[in-house]
N, C-alpha and C. Protein backbone atom coordinates (compact mmCIF):
# COMPACT_ATOMS: atom_id res chain seq x y z
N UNK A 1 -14.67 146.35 -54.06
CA UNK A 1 -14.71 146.02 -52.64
C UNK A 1 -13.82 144.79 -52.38
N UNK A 2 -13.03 144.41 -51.11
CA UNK A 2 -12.32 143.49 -50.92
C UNK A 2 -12.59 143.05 -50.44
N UNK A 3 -12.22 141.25 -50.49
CA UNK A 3 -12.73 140.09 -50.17
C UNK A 3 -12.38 140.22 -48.50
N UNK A 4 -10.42 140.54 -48.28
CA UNK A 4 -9.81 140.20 -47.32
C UNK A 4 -10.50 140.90 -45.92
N UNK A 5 -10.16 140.23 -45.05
CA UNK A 5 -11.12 140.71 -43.58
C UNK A 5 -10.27 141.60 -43.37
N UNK A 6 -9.12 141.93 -43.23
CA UNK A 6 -7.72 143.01 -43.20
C UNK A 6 -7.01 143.33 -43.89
N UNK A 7 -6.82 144.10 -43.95
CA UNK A 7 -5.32 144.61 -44.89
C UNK A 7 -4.51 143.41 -44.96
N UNK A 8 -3.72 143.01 -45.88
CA UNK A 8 -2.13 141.94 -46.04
C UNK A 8 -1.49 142.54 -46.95
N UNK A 9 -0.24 142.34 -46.41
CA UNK A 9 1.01 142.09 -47.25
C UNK A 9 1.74 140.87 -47.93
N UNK A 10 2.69 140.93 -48.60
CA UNK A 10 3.37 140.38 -49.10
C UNK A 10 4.27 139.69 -48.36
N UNK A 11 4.41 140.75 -47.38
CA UNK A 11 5.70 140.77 -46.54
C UNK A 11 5.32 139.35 -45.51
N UNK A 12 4.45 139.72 -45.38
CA UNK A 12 3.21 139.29 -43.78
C UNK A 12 3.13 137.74 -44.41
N UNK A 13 2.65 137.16 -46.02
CA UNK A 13 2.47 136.68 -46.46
C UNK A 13 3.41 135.22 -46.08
N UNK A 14 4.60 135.97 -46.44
CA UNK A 14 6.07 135.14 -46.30
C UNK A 14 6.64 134.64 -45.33
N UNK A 15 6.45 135.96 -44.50
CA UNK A 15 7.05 135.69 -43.10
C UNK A 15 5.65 134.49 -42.30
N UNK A 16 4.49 134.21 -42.67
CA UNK A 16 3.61 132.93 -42.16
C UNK A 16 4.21 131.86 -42.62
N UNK A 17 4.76 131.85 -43.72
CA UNK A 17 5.20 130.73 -44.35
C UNK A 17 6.48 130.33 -44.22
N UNK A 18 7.32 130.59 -43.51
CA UNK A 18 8.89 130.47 -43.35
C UNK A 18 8.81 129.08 -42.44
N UNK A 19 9.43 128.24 -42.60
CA UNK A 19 9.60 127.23 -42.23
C UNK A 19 8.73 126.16 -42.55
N UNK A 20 7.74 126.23 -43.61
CA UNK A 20 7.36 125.43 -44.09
C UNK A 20 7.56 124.54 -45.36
N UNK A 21 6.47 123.71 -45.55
CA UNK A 21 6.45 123.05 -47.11
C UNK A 21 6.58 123.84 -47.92
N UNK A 22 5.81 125.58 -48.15
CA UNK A 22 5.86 126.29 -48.81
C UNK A 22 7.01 127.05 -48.93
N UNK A 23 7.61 127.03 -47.95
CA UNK A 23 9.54 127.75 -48.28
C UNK A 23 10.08 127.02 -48.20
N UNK A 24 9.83 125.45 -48.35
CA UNK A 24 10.94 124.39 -48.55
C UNK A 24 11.07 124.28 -50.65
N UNK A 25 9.53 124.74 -50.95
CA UNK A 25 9.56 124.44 -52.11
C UNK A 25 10.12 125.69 -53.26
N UNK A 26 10.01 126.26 -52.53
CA UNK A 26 10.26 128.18 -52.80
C UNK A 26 8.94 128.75 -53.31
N UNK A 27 7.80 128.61 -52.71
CA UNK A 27 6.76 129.10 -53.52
C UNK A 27 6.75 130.54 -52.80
N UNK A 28 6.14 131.75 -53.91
CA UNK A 28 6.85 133.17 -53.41
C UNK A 28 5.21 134.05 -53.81
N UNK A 29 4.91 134.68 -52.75
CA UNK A 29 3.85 135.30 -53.10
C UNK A 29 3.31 136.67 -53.90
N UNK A 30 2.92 137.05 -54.91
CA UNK A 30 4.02 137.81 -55.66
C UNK A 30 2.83 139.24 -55.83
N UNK A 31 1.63 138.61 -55.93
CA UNK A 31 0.07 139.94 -56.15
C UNK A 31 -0.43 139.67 -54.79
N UNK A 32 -1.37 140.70 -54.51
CA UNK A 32 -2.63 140.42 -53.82
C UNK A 32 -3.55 141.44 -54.50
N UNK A 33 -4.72 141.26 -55.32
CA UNK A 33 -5.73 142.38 -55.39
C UNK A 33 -7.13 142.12 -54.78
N UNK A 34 -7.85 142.83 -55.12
CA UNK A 34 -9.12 142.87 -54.29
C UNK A 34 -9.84 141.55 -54.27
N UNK A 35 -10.02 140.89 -54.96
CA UNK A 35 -10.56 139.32 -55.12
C UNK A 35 -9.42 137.97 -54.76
N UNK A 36 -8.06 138.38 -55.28
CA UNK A 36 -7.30 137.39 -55.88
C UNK A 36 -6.08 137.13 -55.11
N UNK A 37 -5.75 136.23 -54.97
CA UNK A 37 -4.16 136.10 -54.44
C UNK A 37 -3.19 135.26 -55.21
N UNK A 38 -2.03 136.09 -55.66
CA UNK A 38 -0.78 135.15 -56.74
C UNK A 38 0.31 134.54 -55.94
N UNK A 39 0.13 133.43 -56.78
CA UNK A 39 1.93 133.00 -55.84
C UNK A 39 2.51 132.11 -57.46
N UNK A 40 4.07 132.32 -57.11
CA UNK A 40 4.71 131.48 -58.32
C UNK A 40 5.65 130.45 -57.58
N UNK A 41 6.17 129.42 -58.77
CA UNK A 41 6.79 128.43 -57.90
C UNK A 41 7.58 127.76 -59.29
N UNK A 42 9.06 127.47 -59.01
CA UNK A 42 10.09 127.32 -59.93
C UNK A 42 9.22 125.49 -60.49
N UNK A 43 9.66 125.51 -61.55
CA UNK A 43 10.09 123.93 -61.62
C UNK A 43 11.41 123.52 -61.42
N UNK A 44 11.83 122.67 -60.53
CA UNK A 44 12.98 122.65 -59.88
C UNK A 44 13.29 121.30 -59.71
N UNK A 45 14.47 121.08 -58.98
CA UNK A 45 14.64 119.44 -58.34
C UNK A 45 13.75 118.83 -57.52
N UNK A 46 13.22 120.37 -56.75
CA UNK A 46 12.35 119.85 -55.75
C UNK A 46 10.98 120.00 -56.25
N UNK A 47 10.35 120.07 -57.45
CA UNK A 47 9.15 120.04 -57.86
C UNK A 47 9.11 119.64 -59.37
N UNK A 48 10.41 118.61 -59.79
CA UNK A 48 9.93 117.91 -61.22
C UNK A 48 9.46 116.87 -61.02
N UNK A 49 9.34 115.95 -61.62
CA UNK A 49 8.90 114.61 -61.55
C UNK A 49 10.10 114.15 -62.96
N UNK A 50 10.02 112.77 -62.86
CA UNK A 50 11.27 111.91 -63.38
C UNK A 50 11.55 112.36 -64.78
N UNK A 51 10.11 112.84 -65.39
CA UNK A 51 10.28 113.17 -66.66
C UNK A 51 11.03 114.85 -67.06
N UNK A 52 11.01 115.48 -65.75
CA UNK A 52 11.59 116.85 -66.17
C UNK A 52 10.68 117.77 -66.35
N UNK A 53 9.53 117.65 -65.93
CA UNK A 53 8.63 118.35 -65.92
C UNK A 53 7.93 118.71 -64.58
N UNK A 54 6.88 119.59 -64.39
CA UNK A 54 6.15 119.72 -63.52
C UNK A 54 5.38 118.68 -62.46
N UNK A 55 5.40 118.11 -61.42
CA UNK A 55 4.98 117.24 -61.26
C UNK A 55 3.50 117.88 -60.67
N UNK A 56 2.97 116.86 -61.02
CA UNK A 56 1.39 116.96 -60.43
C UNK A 56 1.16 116.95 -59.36
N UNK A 57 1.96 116.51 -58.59
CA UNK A 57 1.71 116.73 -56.81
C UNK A 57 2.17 118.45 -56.21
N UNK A 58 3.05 118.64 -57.26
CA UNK A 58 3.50 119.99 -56.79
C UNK A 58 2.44 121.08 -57.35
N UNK A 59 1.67 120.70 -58.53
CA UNK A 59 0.98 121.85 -58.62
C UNK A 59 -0.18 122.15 -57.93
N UNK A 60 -0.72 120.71 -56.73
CA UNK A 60 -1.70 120.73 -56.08
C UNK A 60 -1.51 121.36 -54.75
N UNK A 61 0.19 121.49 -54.64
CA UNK A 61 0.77 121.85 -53.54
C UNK A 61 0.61 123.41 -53.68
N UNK A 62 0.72 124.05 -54.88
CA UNK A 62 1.23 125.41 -55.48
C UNK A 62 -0.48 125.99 -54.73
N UNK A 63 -1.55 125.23 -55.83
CA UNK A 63 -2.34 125.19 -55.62
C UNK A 63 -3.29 125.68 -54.36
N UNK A 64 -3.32 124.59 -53.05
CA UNK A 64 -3.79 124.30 -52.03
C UNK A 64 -2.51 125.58 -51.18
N UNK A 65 -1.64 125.65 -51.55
CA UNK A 65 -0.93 127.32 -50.85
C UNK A 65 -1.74 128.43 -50.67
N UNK A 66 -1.80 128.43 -52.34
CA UNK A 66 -2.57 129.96 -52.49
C UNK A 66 -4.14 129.72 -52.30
N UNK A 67 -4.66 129.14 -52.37
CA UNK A 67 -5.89 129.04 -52.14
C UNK A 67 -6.14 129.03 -50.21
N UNK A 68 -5.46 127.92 -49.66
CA UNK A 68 -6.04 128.49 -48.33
C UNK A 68 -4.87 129.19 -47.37
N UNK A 69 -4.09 129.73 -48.12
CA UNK A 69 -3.57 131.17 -47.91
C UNK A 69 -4.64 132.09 -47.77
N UNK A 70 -5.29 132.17 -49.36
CA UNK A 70 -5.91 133.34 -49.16
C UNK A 70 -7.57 133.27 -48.15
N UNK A 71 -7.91 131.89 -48.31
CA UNK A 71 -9.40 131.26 -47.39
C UNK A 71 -8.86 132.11 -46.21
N UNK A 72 -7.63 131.75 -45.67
CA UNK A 72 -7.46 132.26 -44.25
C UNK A 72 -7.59 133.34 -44.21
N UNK A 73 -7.50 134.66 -44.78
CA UNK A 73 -7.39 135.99 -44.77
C UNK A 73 -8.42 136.52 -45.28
N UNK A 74 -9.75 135.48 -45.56
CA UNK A 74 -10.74 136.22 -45.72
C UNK A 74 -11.37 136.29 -44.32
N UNK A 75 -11.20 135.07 -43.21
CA UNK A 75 -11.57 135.01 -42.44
C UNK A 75 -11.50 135.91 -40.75
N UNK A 76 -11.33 135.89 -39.96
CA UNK A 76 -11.46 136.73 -38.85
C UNK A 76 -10.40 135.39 -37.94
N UNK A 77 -8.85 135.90 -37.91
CA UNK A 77 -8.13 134.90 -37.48
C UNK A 77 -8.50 134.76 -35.87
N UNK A 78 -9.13 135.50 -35.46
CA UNK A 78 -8.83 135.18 -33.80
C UNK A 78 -10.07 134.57 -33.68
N UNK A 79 -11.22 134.31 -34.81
CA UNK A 79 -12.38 133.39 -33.90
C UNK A 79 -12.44 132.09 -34.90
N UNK A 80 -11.62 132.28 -36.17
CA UNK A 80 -11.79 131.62 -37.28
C UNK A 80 -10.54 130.76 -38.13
N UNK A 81 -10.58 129.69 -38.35
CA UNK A 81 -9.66 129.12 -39.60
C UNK A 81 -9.74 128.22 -40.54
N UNK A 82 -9.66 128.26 -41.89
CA UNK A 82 -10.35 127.77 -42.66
C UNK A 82 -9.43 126.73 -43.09
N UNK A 83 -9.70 125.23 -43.07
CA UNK A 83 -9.04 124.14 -42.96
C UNK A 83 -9.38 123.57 -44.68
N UNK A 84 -8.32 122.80 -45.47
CA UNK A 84 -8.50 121.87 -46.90
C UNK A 84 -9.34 120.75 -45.85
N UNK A 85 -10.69 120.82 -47.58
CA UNK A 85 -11.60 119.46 -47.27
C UNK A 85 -11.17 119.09 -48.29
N UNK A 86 -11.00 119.61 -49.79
CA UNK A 86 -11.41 118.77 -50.56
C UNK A 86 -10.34 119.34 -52.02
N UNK A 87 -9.55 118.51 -52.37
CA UNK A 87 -8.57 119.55 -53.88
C UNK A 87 -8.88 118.62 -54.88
N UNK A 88 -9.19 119.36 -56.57
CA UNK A 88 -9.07 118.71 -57.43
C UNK A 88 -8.05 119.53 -58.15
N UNK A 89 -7.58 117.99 -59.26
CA UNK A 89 -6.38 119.13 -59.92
C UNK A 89 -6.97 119.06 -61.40
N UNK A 90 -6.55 119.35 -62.67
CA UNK A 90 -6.93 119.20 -64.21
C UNK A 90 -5.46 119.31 -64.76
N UNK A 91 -4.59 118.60 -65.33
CA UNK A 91 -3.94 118.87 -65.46
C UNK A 91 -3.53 119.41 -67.18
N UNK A 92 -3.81 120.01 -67.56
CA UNK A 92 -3.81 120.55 -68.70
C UNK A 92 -2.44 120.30 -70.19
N UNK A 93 -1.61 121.05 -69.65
CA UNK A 93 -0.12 120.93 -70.41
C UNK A 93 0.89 121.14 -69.33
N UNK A 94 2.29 120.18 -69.84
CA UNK A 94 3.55 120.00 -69.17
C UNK A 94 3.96 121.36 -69.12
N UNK A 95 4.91 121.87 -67.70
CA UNK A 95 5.73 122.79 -67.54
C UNK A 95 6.90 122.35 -67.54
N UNK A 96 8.30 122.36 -68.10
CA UNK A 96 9.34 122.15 -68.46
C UNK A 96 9.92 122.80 -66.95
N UNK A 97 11.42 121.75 -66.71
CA UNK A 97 12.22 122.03 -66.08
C UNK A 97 12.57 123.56 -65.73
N UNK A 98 12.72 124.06 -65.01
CA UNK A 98 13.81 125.50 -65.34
C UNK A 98 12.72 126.81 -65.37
N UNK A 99 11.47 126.45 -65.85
CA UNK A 99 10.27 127.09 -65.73
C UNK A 99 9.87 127.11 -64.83
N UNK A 100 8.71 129.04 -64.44
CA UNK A 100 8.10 128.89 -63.34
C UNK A 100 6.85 128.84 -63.95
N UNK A 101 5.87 128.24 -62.45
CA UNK A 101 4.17 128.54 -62.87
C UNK A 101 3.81 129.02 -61.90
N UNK A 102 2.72 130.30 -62.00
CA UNK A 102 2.08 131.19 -61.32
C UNK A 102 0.62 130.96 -61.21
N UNK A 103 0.22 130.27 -60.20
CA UNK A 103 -1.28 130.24 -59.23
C UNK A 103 -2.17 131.14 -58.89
N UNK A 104 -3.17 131.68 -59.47
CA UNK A 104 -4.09 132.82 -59.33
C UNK A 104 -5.17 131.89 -58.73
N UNK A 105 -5.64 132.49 -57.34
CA UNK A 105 -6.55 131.70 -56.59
C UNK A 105 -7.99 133.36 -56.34
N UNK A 106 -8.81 132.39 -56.76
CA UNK A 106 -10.51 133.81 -56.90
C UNK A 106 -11.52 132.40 -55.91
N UNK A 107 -12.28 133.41 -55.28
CA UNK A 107 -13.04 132.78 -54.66
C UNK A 107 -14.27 132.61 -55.93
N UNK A 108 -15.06 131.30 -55.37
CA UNK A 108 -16.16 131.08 -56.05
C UNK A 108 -17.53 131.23 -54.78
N UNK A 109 -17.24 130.37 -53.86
CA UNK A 109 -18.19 130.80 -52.51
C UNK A 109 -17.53 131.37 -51.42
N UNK A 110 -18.02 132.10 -50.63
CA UNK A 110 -17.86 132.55 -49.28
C UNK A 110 -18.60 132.27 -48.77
N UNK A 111 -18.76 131.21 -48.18
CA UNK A 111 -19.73 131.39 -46.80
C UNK A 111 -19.18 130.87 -45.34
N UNK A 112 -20.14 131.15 -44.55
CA UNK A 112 -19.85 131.06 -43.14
C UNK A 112 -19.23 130.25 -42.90
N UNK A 113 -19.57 129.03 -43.21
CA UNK A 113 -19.06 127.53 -43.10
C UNK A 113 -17.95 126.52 -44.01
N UNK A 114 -18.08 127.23 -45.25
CA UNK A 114 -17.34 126.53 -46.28
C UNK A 114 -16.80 127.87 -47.25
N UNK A 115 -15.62 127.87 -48.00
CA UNK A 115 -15.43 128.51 -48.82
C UNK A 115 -15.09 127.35 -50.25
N UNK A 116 -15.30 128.16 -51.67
CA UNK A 116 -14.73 126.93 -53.16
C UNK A 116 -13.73 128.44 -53.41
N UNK A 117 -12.71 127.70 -54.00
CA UNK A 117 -11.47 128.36 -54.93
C UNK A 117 -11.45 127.89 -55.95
N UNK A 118 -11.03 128.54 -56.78
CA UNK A 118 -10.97 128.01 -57.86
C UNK A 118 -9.32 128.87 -58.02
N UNK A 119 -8.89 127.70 -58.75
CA UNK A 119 -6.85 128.28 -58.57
C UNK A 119 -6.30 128.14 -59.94
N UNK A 120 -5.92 129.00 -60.93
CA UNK A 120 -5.83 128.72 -62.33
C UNK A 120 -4.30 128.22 -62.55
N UNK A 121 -3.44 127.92 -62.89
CA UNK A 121 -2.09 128.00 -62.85
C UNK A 121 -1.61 128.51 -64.39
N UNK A 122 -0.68 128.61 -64.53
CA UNK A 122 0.09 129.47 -66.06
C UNK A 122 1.56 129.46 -66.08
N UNK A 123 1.99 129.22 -67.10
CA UNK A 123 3.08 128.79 -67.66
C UNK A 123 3.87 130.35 -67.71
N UNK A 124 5.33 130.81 -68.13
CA UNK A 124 5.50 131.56 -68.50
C UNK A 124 4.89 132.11 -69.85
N UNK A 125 4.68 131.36 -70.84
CA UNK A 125 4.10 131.65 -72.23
C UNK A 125 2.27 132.35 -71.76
N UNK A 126 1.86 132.43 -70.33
CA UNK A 126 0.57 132.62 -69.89
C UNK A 126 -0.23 131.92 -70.48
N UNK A 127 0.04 130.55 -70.83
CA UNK A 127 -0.97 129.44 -71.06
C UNK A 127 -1.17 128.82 -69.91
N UNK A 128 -2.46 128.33 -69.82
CA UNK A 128 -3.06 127.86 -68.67
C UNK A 128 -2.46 126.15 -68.84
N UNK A 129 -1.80 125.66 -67.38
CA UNK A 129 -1.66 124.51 -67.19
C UNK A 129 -1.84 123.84 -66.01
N UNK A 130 -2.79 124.26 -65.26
CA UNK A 130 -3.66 123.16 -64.43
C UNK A 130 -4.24 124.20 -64.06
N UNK A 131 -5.87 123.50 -63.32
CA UNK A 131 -7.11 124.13 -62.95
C UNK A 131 -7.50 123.59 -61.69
N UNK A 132 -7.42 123.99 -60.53
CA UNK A 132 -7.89 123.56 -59.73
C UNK A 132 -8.87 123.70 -58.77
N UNK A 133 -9.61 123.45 -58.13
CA UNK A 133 -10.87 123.47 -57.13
C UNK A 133 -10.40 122.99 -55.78
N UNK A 134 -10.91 123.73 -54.48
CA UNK A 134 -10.24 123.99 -53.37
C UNK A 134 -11.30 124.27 -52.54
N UNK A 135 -11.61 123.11 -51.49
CA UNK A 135 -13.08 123.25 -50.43
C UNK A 135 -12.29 123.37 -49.53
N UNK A 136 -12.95 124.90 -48.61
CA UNK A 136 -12.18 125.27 -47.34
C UNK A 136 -13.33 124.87 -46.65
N UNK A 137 -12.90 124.04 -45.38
CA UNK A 137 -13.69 124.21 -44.37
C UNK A 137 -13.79 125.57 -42.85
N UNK A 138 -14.58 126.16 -42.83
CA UNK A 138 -14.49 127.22 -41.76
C UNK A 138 -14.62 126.64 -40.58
N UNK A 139 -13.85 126.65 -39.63
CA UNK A 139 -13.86 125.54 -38.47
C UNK A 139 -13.23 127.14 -37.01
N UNK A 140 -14.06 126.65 -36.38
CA UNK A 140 -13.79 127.69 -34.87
C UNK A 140 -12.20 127.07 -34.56
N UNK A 141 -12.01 128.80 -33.77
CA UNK A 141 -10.41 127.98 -33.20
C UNK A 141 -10.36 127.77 -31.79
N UNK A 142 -9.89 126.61 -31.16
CA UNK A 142 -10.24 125.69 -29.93
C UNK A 142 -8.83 126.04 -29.18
């Protein structure tokens, strides 16, 4: 059974995100299955940090994408939108320059009022390198 309140695309996905932080950084949305939503995101100029690696602000960014990306599309957009309360990150192991990492975001709660994510991230080698937690707030739209 699926989480999402509607059908989505990929397509649909992208085209919300065009002109943002998220297509400034190139983050690209790549699965959707019945629970889960993927997105990947280069390590780049615009997401290393000094050392050449992954920076930690970007993976909270990667992160907090796919997660209330997908919060929003569980919800009912014309009475509903689910706003970041709260992100933690873990940062596990470095992603090297030139490398991408891919964000798998699964719900942990649904409810009326609040949703938790939990957002795994992965290296090309599919080792896990950051873990993150993601409080949506469900807030009416005014």
């Amino acid at each position: 059974m699926s989480i999402w309140f509607k059908p989505i695309s990929l397509d649909d996905l992208e085209s919300r995100n065009r002109h943002t932080l998220v297509d400034h950084l190139g983050i690209q949305f790549t699965d959707i299955g019945s629970d889960y939503l993927t997105a990947v995101m280069s390590v780049s100029e615009k997401t290393q940090q000094y050392m050449g690696i992954l920076h930690g602000g970007a993976s909270c960014v990667l992160a907090e994408t796919v997660g209330s990306v997908a919060a929003n599309c569980v919800v009912n957009a014309a009475l509903y939108r689910a706003v970041g309360q709260e992100i933690s990150a873990s940062h596990i192991r470095p992603v090297p320059f030139g490398e991408r990492v891919t964000g798998i975001a699964r719900p942990i709660h649904l409810g009326q009022r609040s949703q938790v994510w939990e957002i795994k991230m992965y290296n090309e080698k599919n080792k896990i390198n950051c873990i993150s937690r993601l409080t949506m707030a469900i807030v009416t739209n005014v």
